[in-house]
N, C-alpha and C. Protein backbone atom coordinates (compact mmCIF):
# COMPACT_ATOMS: atom_id res chain seq x y z
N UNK A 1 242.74 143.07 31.88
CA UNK A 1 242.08 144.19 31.25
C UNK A 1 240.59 144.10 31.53
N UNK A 2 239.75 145.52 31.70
CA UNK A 2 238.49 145.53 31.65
C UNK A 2 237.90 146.43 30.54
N UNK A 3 236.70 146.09 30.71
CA UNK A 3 235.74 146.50 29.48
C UNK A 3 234.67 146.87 29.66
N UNK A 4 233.98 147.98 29.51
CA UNK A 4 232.55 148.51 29.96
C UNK A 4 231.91 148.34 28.47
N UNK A 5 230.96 147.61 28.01
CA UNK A 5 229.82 147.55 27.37
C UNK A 5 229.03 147.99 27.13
N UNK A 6 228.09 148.93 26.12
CA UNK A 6 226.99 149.40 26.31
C UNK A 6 226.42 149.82 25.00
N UNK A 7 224.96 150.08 25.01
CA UNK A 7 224.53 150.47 23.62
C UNK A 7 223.41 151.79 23.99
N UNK A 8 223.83 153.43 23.08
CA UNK A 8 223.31 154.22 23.48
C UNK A 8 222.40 154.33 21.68
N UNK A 9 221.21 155.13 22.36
CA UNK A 9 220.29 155.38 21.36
C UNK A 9 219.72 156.37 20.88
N UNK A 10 219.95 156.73 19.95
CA UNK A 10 219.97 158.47 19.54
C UNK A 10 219.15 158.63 17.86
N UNK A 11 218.29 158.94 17.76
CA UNK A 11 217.00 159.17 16.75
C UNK A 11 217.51 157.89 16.73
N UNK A 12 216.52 156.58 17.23
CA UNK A 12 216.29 155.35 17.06
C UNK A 12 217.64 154.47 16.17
N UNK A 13 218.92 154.79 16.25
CA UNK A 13 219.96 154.30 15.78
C UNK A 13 221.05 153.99 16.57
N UNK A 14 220.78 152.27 17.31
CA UNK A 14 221.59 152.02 18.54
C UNK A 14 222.82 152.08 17.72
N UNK A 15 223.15 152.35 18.65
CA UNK A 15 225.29 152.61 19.02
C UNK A 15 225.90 151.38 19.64
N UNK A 16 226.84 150.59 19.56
CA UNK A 16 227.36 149.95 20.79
C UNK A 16 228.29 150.66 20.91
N UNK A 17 228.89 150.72 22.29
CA UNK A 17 230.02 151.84 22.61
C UNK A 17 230.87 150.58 23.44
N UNK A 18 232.28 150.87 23.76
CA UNK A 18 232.86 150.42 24.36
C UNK A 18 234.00 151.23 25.30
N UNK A 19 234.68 151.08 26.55
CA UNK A 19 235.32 151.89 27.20
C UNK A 19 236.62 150.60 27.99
N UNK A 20 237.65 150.62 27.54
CA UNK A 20 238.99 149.56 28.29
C UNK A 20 239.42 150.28 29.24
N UNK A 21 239.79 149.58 30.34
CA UNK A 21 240.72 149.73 31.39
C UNK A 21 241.60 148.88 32.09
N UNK A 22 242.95 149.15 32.05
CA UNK A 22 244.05 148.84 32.50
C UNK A 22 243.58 147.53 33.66
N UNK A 23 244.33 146.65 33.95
CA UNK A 23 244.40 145.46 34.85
C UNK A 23 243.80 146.19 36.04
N UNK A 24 244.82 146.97 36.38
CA UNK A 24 244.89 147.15 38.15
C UNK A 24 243.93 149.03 38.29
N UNK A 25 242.56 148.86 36.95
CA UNK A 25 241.75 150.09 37.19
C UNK A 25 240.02 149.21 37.21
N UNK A 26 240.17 148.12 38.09
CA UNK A 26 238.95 147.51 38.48
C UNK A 26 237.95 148.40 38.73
N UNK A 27 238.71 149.29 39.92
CA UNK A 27 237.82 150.42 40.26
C UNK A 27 236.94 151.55 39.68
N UNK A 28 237.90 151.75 38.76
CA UNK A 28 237.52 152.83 38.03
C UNK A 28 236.63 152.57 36.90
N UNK A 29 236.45 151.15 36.34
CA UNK A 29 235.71 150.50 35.43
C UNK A 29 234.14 150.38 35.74
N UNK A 30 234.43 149.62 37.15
CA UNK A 30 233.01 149.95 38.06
C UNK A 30 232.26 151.02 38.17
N UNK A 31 233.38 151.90 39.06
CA UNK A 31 232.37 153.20 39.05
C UNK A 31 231.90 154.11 37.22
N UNK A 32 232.65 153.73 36.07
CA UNK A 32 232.46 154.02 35.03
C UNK A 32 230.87 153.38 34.80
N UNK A 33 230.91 151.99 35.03
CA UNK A 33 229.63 151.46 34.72
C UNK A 33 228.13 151.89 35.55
N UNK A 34 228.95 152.39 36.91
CA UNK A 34 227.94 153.14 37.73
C UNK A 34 227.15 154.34 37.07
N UNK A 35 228.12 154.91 36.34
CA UNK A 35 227.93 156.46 36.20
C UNK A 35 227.13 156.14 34.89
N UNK A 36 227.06 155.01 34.22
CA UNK A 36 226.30 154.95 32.78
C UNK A 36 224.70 154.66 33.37
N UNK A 37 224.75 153.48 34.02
CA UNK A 37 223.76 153.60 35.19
C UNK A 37 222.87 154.42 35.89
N UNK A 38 223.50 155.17 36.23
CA UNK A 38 223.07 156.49 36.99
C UNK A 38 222.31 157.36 35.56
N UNK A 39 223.05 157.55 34.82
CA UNK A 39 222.54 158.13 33.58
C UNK A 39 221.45 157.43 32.90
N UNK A 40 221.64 156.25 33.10
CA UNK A 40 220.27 155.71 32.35
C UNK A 40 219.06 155.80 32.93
N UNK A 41 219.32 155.53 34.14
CA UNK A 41 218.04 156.03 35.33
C UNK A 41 217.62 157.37 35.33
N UNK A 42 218.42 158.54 34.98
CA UNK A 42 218.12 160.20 34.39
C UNK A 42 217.11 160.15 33.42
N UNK A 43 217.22 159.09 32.72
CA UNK A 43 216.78 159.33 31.48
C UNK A 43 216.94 159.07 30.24
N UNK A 44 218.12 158.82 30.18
CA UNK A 44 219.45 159.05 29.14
C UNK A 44 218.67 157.66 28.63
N UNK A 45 219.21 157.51 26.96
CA UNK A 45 218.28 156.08 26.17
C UNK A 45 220.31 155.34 26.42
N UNK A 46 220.22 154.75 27.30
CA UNK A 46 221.38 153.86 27.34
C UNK A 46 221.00 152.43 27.80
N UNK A 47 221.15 151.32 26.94
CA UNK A 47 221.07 149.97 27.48
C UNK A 47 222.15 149.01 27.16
N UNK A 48 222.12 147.98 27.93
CA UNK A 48 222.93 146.82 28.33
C UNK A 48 224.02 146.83 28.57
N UNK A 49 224.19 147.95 29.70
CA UNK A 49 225.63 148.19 30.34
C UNK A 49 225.96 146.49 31.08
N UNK A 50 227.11 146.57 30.83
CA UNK A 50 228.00 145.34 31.19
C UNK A 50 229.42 145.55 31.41
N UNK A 51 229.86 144.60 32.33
CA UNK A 51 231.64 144.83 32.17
C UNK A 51 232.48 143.69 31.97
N UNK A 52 232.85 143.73 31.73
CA UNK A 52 233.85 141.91 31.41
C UNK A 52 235.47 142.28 31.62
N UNK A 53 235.94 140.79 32.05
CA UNK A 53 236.96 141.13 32.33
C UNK A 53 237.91 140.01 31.60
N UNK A 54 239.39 140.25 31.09
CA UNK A 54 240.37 139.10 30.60
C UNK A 54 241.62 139.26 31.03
N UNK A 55 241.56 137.46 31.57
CA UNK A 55 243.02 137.71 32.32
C UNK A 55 244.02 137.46 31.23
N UNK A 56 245.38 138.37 31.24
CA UNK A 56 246.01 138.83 30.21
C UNK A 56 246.93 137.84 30.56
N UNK A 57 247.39 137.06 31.69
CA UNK A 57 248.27 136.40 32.15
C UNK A 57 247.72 134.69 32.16
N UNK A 58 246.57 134.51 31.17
CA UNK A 58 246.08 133.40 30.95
C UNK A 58 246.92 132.24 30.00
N UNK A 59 246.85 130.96 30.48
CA UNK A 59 248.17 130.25 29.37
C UNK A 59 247.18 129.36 28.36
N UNK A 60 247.76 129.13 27.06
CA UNK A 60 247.08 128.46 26.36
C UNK A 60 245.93 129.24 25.37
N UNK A 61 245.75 128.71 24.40
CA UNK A 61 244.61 129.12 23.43
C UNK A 61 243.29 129.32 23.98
N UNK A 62 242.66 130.38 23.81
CA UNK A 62 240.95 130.45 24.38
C UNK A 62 239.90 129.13 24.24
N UNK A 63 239.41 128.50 25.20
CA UNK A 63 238.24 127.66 24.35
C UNK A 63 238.73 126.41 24.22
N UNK A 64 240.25 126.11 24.63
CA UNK A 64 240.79 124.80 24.61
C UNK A 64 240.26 123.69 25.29
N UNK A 65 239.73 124.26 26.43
CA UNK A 65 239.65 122.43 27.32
C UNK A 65 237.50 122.67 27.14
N UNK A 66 237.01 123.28 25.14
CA UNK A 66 236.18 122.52 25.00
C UNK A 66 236.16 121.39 24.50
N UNK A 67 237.26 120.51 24.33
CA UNK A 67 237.12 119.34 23.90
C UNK A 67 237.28 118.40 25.01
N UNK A 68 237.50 118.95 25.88
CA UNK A 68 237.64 118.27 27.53
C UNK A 68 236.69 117.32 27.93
N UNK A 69 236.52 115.83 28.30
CA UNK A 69 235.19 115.04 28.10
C UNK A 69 235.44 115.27 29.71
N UNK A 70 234.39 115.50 30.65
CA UNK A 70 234.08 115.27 31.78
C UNK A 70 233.09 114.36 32.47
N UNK A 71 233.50 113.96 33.06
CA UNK A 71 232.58 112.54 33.26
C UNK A 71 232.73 112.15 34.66
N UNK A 72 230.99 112.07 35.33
CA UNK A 72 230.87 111.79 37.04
C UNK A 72 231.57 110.52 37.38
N UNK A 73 232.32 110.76 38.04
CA UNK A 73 232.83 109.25 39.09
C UNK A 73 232.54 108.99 40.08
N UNK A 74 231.93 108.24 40.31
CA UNK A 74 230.93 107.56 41.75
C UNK A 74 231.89 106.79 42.78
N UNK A 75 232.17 107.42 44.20
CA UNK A 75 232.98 106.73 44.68
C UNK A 75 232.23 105.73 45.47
N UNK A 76 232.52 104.39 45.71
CA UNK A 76 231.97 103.54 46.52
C UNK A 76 231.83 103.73 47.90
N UNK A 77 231.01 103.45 48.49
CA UNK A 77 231.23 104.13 50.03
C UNK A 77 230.86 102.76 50.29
């Protein structure tokens, strides 16, 4: 799934707005974020367009391997 981000501003009272799209509408998410873009450069009071994405086919709980200790191993040469 994707996600377009953004916060519009209208008599000084930001908005966050949000817009989802389907797995396999990458495309259409993009050019969505284009077109907010394009509008903000018009003029338009729109900031911090962003898009994020989550893979829906991910295994395991979010945030799990932060308890993960990682640690450099120096190989001998």
């Amino acid at each position: 799934m994707f996600a377009v981000f953004w916060i519009e501003i209208h008599n000084q009272i930001k908005m966050s707005q949000c817009k989802e799209f389907q797995s396999g509408d990458m495309v259409a998410a993009l050019k969505f974020a284009d077109e907010l873009r394009q509008r903000q450069a018009a003029g338009e009071y729109l900031r911090h367009i962003t898009m994020s994405s989550e893979n829906t086919n991910s295994v395991g709980i979010p945030s799990a391997a932060m308890a993960y200790h990682w640690a450099e191993h120096k190989i001998a040469a």
